[in-house]
C-alpha atoms as a PDB file:
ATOM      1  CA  UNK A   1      -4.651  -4.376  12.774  1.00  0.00           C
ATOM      2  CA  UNK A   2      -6.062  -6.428  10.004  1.00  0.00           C
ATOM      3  CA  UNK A   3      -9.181  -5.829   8.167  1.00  0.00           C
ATOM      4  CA  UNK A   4     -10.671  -9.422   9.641  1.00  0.00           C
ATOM      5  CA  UNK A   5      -9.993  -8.013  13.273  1.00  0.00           C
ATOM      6  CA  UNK A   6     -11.585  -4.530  12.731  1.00  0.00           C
ATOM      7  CA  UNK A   7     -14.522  -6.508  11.642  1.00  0.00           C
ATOM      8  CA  UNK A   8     -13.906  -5.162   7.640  1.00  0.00           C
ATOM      9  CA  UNK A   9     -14.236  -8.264   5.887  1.00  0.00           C
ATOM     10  CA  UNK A  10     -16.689  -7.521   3.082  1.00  0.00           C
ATOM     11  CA  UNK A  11     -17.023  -3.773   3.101  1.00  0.00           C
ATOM     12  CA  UNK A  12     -16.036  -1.190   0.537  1.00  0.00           C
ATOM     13  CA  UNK A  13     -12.666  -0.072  -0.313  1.00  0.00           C
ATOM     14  CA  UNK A  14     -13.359   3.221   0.290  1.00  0.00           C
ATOM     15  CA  UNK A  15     -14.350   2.359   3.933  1.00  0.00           C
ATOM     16  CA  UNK A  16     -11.429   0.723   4.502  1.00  0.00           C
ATOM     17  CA  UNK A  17      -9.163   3.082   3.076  1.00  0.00           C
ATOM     18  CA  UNK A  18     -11.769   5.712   5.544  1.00  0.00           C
ATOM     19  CA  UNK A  19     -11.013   3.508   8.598  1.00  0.00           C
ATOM     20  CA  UNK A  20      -7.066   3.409   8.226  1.00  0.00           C
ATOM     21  CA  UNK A  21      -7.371   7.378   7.396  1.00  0.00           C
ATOM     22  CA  UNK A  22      -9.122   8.030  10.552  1.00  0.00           C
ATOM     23  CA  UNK A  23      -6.504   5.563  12.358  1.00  0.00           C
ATOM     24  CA  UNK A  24      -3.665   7.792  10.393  1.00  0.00           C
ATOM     25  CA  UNK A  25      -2.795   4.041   9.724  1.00  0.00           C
ATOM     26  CA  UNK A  26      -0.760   2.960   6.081  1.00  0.00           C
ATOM     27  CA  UNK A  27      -2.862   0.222   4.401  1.00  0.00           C
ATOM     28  CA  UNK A  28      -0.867  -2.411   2.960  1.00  0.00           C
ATOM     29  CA  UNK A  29      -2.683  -4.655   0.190  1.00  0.00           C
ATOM     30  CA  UNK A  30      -3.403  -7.539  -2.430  1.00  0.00           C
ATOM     31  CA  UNK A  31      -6.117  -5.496  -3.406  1.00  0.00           C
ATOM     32  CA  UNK A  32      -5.037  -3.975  -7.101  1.00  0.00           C
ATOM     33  CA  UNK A  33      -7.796  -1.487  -6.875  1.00  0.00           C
ATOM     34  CA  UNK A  34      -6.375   0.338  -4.695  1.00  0.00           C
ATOM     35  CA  UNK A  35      -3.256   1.841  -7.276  1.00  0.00           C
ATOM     36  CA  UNK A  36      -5.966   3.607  -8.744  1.00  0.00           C
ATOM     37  CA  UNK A  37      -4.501   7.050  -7.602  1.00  0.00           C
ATOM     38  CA  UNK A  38      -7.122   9.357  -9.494  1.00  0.00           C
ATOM     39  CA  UNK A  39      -9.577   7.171  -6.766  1.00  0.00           C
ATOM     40  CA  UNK A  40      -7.105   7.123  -3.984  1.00  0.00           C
ATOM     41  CA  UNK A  41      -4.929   9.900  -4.719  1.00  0.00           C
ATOM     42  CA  UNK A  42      -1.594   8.505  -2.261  1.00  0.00           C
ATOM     43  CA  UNK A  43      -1.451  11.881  -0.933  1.00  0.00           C
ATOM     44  CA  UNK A  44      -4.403  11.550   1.037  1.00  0.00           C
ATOM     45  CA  UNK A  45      -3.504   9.067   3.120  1.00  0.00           C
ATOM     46  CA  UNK A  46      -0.688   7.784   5.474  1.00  0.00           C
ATOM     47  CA  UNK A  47       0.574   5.340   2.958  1.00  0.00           C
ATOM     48  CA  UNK A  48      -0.841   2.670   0.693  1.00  0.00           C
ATOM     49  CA  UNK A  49       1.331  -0.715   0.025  1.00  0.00           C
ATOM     50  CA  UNK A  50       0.208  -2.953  -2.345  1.00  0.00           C
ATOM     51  CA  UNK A  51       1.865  -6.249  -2.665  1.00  0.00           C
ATOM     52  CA  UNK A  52       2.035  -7.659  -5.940  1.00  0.00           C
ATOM     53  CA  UNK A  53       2.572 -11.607  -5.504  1.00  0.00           C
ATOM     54  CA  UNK A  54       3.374 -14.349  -8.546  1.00  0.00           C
ATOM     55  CA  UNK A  55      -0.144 -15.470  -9.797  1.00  0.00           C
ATOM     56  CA  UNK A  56      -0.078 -18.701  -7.596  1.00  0.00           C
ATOM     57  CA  UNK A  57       1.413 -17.393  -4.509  1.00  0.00           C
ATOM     58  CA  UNK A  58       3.680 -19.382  -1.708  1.00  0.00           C
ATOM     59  CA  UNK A  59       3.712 -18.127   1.817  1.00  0.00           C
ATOM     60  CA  UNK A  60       7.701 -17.312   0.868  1.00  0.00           C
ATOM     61  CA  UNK A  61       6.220 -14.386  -1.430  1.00  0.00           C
ATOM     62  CA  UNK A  62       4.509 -12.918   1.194  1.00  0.00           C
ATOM     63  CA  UNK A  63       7.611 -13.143   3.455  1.00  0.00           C
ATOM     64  CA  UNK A  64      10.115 -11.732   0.928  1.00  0.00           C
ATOM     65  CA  UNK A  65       7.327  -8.531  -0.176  1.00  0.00           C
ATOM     66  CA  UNK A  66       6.815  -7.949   3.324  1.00  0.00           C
ATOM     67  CA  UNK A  67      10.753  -8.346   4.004  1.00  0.00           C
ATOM     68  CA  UNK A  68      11.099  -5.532   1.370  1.00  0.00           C
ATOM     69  CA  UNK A  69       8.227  -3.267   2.775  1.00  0.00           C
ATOM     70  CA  UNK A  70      10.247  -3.372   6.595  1.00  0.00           C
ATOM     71  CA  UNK A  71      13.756  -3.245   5.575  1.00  0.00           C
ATOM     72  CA  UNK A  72      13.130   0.126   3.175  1.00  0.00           C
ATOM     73  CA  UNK A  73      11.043   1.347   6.411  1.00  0.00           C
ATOM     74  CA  UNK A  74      14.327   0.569   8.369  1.00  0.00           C
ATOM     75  CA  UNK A  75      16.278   2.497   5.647  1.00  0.00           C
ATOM     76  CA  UNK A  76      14.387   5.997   6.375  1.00  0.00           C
ATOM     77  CA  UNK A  77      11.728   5.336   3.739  1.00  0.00           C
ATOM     78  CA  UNK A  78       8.668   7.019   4.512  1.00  0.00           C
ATOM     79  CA  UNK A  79       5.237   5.491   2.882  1.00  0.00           C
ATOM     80  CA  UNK A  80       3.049   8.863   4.180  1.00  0.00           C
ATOM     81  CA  UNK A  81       1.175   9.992   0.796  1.00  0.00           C
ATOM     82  CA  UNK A  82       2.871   8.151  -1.429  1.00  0.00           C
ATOM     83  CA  UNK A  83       1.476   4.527  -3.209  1.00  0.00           C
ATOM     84  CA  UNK A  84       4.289   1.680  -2.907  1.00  0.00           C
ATOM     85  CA  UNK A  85       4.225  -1.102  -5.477  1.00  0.00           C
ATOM     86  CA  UNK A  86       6.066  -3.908  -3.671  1.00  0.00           C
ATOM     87  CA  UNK A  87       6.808  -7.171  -5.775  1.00  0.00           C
ATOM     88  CA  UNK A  88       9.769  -9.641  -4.683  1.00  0.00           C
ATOM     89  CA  UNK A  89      12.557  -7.578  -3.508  1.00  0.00           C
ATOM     90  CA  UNK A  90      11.673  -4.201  -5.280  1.00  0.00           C
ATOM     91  CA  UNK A  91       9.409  -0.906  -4.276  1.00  0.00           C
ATOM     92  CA  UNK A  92       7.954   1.367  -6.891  1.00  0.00           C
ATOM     93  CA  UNK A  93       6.641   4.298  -5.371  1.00  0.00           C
ATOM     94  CA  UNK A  94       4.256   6.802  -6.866  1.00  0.00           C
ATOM     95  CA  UNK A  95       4.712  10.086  -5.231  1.00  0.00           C
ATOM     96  CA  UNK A  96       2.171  12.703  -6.519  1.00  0.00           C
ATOM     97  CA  UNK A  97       3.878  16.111  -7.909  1.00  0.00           C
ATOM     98  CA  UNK A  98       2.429  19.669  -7.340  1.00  0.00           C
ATOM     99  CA  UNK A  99       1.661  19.828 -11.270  1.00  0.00           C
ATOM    100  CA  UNK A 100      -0.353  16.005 -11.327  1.00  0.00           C
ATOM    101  CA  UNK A 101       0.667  12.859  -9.753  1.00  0.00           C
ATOM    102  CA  UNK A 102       3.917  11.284 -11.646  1.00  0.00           C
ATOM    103  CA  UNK A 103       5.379   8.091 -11.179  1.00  0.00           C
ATOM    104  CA  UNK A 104       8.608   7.421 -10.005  1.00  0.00           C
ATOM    105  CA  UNK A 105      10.658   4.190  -9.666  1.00  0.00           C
END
């Protein structure tokens, strides 16, 4: 589901990031706000994606991020609680520790 056919366009991050909790749904993203893990701490939530594109994105971008998002997915990857910064061909994931949230590469 997109956020234009739930109706979404134009409302708050946090309602978003509400309506894909309640749908135990991973949100995948432009949206840069959303690596802000002290406001969305990753383990709360069934995954968060962001896709960080060249500053004057091609539809080819979008193909190769997403590319990278379903082939680690094929791979046994698992997004649940954990924040995935996905830029051409590479995944950084931030999975929160016990101690504090550290990131990982």
């Amino acid at each position: 589901m997109t956020v234009r056919e739930q109706q979404l366009c134009g409302q708050p991050d946090s309602h978003v990031i509400d309506i894909c909790t309640a749908e135990k749904r991973c949100l995948i993203t432009l949206d840069i706000d959303f690596a802000d893990t002290l406001t969305y701490p990753p383990e709360k939530y069934a995954g968060i994606i962001l896709l960080r594109l060249p500053r004057k994105p091609v539809l080819s971008d979008i193909d190769v991020a997403v590319d990278t998002v379903i082939e680690a997915l094929k791979h046994g990857a698992d997004v649940a609680g954990k924040l995935w910064v996905v830029r051409r061909k590479t995944i950084r994931q931030f999975v929160p520790s016990k101690n504090n949230a550290d990131p990982q590469a």
